[in-house]
Structure formats: structure tokens, C-alpha cells
C-alpha atoms as a PDB file:
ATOM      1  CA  UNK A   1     -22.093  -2.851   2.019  1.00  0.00           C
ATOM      2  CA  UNK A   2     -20.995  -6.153   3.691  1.00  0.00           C
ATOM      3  CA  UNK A   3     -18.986  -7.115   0.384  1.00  0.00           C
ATOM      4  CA  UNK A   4     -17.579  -4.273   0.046  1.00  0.00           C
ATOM      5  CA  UNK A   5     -16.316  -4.058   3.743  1.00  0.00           C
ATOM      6  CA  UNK A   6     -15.260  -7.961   3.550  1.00  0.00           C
ATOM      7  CA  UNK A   7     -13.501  -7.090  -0.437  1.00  0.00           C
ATOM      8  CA  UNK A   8     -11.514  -3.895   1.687  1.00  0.00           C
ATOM      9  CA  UNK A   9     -10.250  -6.388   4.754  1.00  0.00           C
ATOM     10  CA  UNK A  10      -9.645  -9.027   2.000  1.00  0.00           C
ATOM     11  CA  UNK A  11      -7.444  -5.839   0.149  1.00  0.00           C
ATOM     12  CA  UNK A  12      -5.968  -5.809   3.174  1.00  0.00           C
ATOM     13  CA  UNK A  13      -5.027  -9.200   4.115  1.00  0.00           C
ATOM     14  CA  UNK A  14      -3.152  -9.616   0.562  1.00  0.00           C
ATOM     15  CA  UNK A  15      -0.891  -6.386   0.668  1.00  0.00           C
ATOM     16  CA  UNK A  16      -0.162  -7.637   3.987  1.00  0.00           C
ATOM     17  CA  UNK A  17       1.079 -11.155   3.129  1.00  0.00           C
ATOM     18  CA  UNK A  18       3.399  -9.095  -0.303  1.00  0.00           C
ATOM     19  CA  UNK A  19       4.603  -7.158   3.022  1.00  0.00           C
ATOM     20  CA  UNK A  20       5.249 -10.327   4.949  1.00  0.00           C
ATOM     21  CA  UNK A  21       7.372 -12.056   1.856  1.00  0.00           C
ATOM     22  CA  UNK A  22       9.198  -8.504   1.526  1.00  0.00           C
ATOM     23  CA  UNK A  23       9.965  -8.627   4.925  1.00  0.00           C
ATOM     24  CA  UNK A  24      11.174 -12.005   4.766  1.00  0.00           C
ATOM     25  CA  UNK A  25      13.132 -11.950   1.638  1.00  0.00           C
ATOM     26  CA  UNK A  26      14.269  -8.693   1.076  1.00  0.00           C
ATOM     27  CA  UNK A  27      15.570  -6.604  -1.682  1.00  0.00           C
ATOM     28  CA  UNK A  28      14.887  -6.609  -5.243  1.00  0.00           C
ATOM     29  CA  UNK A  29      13.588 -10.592  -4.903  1.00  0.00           C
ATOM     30  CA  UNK A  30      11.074  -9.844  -2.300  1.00  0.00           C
ATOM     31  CA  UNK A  31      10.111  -6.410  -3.862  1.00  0.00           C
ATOM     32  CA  UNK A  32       9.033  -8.663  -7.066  1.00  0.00           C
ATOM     33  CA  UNK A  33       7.422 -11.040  -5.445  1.00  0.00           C
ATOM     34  CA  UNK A  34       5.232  -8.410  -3.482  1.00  0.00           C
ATOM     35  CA  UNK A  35       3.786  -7.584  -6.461  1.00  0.00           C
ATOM     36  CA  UNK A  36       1.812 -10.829  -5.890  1.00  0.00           C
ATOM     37  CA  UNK A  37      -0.702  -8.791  -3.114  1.00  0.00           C
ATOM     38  CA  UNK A  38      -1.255  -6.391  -5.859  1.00  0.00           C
ATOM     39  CA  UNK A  39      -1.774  -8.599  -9.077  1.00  0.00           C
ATOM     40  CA  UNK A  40      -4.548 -10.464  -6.346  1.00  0.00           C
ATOM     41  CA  UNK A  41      -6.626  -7.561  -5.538  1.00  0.00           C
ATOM     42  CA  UNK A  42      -6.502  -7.018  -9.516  1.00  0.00           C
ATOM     43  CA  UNK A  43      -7.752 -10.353 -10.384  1.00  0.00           C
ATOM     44  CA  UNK A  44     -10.323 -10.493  -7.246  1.00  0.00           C
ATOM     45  CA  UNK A  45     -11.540  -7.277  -7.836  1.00  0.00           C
ATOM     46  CA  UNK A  46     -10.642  -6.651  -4.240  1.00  0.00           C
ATOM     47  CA  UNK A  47     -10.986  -2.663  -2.831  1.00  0.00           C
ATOM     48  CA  UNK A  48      -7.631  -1.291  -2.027  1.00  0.00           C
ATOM     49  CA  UNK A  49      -7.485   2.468  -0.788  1.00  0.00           C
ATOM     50  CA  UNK A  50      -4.583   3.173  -3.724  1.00  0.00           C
ATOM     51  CA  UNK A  51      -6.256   0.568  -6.398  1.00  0.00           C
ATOM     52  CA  UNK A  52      -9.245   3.228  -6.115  1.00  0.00           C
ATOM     53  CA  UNK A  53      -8.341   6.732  -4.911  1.00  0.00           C
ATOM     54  CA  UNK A  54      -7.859   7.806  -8.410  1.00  0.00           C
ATOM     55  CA  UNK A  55     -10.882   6.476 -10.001  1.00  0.00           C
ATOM     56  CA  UNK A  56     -13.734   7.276  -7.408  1.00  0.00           C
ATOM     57  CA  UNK A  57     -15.635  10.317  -7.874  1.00  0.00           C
ATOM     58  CA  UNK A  58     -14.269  12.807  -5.454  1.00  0.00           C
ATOM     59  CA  UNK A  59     -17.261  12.978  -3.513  1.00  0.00           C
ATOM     60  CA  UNK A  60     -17.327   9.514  -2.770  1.00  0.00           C
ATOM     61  CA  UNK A  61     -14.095  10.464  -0.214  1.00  0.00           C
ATOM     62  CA  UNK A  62     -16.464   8.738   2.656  1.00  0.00           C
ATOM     63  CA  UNK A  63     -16.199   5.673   1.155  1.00  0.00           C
ATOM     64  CA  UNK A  64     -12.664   5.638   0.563  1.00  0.00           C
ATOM     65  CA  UNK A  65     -12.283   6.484   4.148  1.00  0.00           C
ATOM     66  CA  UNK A  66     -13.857   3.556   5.114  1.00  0.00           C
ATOM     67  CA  UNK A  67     -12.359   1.192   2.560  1.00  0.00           C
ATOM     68  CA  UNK A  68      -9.057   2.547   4.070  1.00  0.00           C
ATOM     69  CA  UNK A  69      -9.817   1.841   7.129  1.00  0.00           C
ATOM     70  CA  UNK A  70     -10.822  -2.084   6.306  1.00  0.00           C
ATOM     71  CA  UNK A  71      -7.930  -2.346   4.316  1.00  0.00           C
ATOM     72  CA  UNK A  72      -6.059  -1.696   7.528  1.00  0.00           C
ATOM     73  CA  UNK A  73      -8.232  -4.269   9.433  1.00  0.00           C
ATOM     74  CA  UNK A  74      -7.084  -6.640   6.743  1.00  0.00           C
ATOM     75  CA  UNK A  75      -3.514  -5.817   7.625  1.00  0.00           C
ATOM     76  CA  UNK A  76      -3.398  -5.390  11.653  1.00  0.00           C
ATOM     77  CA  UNK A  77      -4.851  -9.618  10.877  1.00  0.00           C
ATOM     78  CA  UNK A  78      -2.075 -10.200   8.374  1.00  0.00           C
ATOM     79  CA  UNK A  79       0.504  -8.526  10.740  1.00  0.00           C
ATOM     80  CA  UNK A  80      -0.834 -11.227  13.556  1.00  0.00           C
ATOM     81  CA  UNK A  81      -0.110 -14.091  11.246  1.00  0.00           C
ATOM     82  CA  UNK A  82       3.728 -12.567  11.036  1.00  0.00           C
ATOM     83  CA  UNK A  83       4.156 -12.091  14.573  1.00  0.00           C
ATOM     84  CA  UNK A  84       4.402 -16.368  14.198  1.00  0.00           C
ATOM     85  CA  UNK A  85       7.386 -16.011  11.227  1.00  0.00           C
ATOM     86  CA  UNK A  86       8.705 -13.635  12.466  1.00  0.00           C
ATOM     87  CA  UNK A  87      13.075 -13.589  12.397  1.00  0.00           C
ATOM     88  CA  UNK A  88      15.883 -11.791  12.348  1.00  0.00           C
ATOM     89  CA  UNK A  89      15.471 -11.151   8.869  1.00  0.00           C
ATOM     90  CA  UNK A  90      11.519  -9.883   9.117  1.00  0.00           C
ATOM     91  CA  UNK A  91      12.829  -7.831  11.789  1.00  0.00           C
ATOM     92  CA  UNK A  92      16.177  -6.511  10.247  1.00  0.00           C
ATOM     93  CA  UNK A  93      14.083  -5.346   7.570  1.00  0.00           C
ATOM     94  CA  UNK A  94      11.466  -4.133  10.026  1.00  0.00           C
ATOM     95  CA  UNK A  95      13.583  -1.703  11.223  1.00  0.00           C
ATOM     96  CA  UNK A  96      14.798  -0.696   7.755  1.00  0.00           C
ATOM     97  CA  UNK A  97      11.484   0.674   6.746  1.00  0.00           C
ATOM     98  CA  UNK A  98      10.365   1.986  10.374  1.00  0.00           C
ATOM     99  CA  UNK A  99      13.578   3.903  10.654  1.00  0.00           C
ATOM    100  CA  UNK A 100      13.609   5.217   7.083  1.00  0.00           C
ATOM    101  CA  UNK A 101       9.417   6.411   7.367  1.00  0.00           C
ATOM    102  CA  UNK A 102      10.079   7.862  11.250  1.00  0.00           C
ATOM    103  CA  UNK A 103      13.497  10.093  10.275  1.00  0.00           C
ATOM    104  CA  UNK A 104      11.153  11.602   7.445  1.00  0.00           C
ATOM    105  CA  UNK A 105      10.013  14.935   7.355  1.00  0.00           C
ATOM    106  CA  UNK A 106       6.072  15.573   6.863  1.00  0.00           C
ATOM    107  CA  UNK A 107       7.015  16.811   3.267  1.00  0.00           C
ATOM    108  CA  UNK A 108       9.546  14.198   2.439  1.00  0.00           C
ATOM    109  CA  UNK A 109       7.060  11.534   3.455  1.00  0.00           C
ATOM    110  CA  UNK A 110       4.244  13.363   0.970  1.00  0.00           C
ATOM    111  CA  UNK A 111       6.193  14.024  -2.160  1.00  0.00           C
ATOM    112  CA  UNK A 112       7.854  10.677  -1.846  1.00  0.00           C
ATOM    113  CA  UNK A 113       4.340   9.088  -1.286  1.00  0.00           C
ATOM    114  CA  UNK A 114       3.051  10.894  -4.093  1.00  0.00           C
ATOM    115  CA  UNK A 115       5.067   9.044  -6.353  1.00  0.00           C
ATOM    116  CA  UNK A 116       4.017   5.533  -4.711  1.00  0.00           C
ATOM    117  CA  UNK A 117       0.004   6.649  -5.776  1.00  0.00           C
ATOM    118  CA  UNK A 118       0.946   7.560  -9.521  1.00  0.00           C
ATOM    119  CA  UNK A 119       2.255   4.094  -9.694  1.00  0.00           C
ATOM    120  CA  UNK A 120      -0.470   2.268  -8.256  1.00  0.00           C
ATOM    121  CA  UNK A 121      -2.758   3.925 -10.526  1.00  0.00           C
ATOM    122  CA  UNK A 122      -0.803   3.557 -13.769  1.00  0.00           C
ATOM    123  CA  UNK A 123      -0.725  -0.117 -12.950  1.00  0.00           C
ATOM    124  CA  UNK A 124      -4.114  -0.566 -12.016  1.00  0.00           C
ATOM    125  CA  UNK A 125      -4.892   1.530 -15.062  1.00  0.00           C
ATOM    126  CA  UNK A 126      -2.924  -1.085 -17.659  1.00  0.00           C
ATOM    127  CA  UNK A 127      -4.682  -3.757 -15.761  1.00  0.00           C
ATOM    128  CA  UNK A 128      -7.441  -3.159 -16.809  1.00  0.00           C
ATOM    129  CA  UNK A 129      -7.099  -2.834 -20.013  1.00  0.00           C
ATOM    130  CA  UNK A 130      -5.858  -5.883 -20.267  1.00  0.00           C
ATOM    131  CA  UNK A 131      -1.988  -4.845 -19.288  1.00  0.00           C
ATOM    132  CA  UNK A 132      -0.451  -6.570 -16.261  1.00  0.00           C
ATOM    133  CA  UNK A 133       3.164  -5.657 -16.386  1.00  0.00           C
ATOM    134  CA  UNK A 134       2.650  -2.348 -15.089  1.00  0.00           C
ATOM    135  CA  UNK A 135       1.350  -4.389 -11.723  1.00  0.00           C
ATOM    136  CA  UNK A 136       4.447  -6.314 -12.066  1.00  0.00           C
ATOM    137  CA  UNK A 137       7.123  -3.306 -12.542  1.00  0.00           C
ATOM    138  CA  UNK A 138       5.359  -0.978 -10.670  1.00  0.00           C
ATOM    139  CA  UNK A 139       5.530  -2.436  -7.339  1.00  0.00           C
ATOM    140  CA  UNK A 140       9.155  -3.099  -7.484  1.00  0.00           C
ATOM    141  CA  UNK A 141       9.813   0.331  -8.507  1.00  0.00           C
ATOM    142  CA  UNK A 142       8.030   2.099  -5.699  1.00  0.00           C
ATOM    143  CA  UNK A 143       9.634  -0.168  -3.162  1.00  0.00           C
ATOM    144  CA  UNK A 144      13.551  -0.228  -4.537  1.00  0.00           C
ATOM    145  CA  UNK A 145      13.082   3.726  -4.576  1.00  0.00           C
ATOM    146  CA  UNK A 146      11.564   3.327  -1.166  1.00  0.00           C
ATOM    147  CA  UNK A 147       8.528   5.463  -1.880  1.00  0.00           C
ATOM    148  CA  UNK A 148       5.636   4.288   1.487  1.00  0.00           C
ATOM    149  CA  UNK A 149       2.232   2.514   0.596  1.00  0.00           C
ATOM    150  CA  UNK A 150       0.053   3.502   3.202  1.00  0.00           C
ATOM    151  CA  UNK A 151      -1.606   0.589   3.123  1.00  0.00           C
ATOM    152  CA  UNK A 152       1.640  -1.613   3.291  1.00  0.00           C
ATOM    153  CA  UNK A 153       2.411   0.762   5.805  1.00  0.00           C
ATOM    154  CA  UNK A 154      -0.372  -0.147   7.754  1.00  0.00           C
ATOM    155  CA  UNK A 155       0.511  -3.830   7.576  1.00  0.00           C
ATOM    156  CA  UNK A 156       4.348  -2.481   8.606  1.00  0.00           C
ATOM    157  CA  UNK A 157       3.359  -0.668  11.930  1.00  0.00           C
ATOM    158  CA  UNK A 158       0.743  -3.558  12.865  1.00  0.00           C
ATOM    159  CA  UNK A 159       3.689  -5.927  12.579  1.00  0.00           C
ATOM    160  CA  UNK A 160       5.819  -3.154  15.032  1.00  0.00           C
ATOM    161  CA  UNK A 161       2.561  -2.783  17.119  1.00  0.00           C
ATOM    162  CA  UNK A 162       2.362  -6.324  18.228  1.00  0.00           C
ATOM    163  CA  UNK A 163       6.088  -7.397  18.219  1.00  0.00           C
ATOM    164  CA  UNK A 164       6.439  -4.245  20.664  1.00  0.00           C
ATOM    165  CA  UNK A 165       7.688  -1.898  18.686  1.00  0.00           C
ATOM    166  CA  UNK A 166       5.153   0.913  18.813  1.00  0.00           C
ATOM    167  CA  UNK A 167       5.936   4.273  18.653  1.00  0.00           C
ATOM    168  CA  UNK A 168       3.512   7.204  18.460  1.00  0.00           C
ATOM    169  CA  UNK A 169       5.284   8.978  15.502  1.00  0.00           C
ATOM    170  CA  UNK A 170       4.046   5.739  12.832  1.00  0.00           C
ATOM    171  CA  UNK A 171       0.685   7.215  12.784  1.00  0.00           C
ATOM    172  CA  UNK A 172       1.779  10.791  11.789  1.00  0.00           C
ATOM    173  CA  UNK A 173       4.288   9.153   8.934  1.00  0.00           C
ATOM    174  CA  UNK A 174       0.861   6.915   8.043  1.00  0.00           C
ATOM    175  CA  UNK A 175      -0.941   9.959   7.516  1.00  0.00           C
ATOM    176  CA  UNK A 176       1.290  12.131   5.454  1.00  0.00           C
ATOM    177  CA  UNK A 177       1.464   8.416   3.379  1.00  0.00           C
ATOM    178  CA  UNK A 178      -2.199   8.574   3.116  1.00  0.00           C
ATOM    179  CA  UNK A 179      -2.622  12.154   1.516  1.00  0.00           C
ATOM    180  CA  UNK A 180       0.556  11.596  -0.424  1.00  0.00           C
ATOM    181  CA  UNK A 181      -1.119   8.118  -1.790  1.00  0.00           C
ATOM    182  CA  UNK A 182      -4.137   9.985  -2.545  1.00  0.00           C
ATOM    183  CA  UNK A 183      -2.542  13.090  -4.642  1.00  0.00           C
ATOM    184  CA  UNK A 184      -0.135  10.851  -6.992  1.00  0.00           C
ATOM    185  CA  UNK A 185      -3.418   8.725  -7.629  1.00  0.00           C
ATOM    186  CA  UNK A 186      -5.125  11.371  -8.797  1.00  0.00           C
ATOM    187  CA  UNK A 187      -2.206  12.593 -11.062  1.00  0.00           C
ATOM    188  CA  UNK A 188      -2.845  10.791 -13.687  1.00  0.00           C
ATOM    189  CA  UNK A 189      -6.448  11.733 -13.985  1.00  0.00           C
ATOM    190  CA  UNK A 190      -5.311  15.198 -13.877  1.00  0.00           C
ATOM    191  CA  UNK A 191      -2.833  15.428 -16.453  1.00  0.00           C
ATOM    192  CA  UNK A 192      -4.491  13.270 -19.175  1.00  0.00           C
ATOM    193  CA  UNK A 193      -8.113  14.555 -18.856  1.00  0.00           C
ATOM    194  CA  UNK A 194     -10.829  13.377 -20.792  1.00  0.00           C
ATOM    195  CA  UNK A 195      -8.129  10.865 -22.245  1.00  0.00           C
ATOM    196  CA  UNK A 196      -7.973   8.786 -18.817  1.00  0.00           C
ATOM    197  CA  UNK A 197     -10.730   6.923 -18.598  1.00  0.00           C
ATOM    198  CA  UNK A 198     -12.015   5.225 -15.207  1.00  0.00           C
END
């Protein structure tokens, strides 16, 4: 249990840093270079909420709860290290994503989601066998068509949370994020059947 709780803070911790460089550079170059959070958890074997949602056995939900949960540990302590880089770029592009997760409707924020989990799977799912360029298309694609991560999310409101940004509404966007995350991960488990194998 300790491992796995210090593997879903450590999941954490590296989405947040891809979130901190995408803050920082922006646009299609920082989108790219996020992918570095997720081609880390890969290699680490590190337990992201969206890098396992569609592989668990649905009855382990508890446990993805709680590795969800850790993973945003690992981010509120990767969105303290950006409160100390912070500038005017971070927080341009701060207030890009807040503004375009907060004017979302509940079912804007889940279809769109949905998309962001299909991805993460599919990458994860050439990853291991042997595959990495879905990990380093995927995450580019799901941030240029500005689908949310829920757990880069997480990382995204801890950054507003403790430069003083806060605002009630982030947690209801997070959520819809979360079950949106968790029905496009589960897609493609769904459609190919017996020929997806976890």
C-alpha cells in the first residue's frame, strides 16, 4: 500500500511539472514537451488515475479513488514549486485554461473530457506494447484541442489555489473532468472486446 500511495503522489508530481513547462511555454512547443510527465509515469511504472482507469477491473473503483486522490497530492506539491516560477506567461496561460474549463457547461466539460481518457488509454495501450509515439502524439492532441486532464487539472487549480485565484466552480469543472476521464478510458475496452487486452 505505501508504494502504491508514494507511485500515485509520484504520478502526480510529474503531470504537474508537463503542466508547469505548458504553462511556461505555451502552445504547440509546450504541449509536446508535456508529454514528458506522461512518457515518465510510463517508464516508472508510476499510478496515474487516466494511465489506469481503463485497465482496472471495475470493482477495483476504490482504489482508483484513492490513486486519484494521491495523484492530486502529487500535484497541489508540484503546484507549490510553481508558485516560485511563476510569470506573466504561467499566469497568462493560467487564465487561458481556468477561463476556458469555468465557462463550460457540465456536458461540454464531459464529452470533451471523454475524448482526453480515450487518448490516454490508446497511448498507454501502445506503450506497452512496446509503442511510444502514441504517448508522444497523444498528449499534444488532447491539449491543442483543449480537451481537460483531470489530473493536470488538478495541478491547474492548485497552481490558482495558492497564487489566489480560487474559485469554488474549479471543483465542479474537476469533477465532470473526472467522470469524463473515466468513460473515454474505458472506450477502448468497450469497443474492441476480447481484442484489447490489459
Amino acid at each position: 500500500m505505501r508504494n502504491f500511495l508514494s507511485m500515485s503522489v509520484f504520478a502526480g508530481i510529474l503531470i504537474g511539472i508537463a503542466g508547469l513547462v505548458y504553462l511556461r511555454v505555451g502552445g504547440l512547443a509546450g504541449a509536446v514537451l508535456f508529454a514528458f510527465g506522461l512518457l515518465c509515469v510510463v517508464m516508472c511504472s508510476a499510478q496515474l488515475y487516466t494511465g489506469k482507469a481503463g485497465y482496472l477491473p471495475y470493482r477495483e473503483w476504490p482504489r482508483l479513488l484513492l490513486m486519484l486522490a494521491a495523484n492530486g497530492v502529487g500535484c497541489l506539491l508540484a503546484a507549490a514549486m510553481a508558485t516560485y516560477v511563476a510569470n506573466a506567461a504561467v499566469l497568462d496561460n493560467l487564465d487561458t485554461i481556468l477561463s476556458a474549463r469555468l465557462s463550460a457547461s457540465w456536458h461540454a466539460l464531459l464529452v470533451t473530457s471523454t475524448g482526453t481518457g480515450m487518448i490516454m488509454t490508446l497511448a498507454v495501450y501502445g506503450a506497452r506494447r512496446g509503442n511510444y509515439l502514441p504517448l508522444l502524439f497523444g498528449v499534444p492532441v488532447f491539449i491543442m484541442c483543449g480537451l481537460p486532464h483531470c489530473v493536470a487539472d488538478a495541478f491547474y487549480y492548485g497552481a490558482a489555489l495558492l497564487l489566489g485565484r480560487a474559485e469554488w466552480m474549479m471543483l465542479w469543472a474537476w469533477l465532470w473532468a473526472i467522470v469524463g476521464n473515466y468513460i473515454g478510458c474505458n472506450l477502448p475496452r468497450w469497443f474492441m472486446g476480447k481484442g484489447f487486452e490489459a
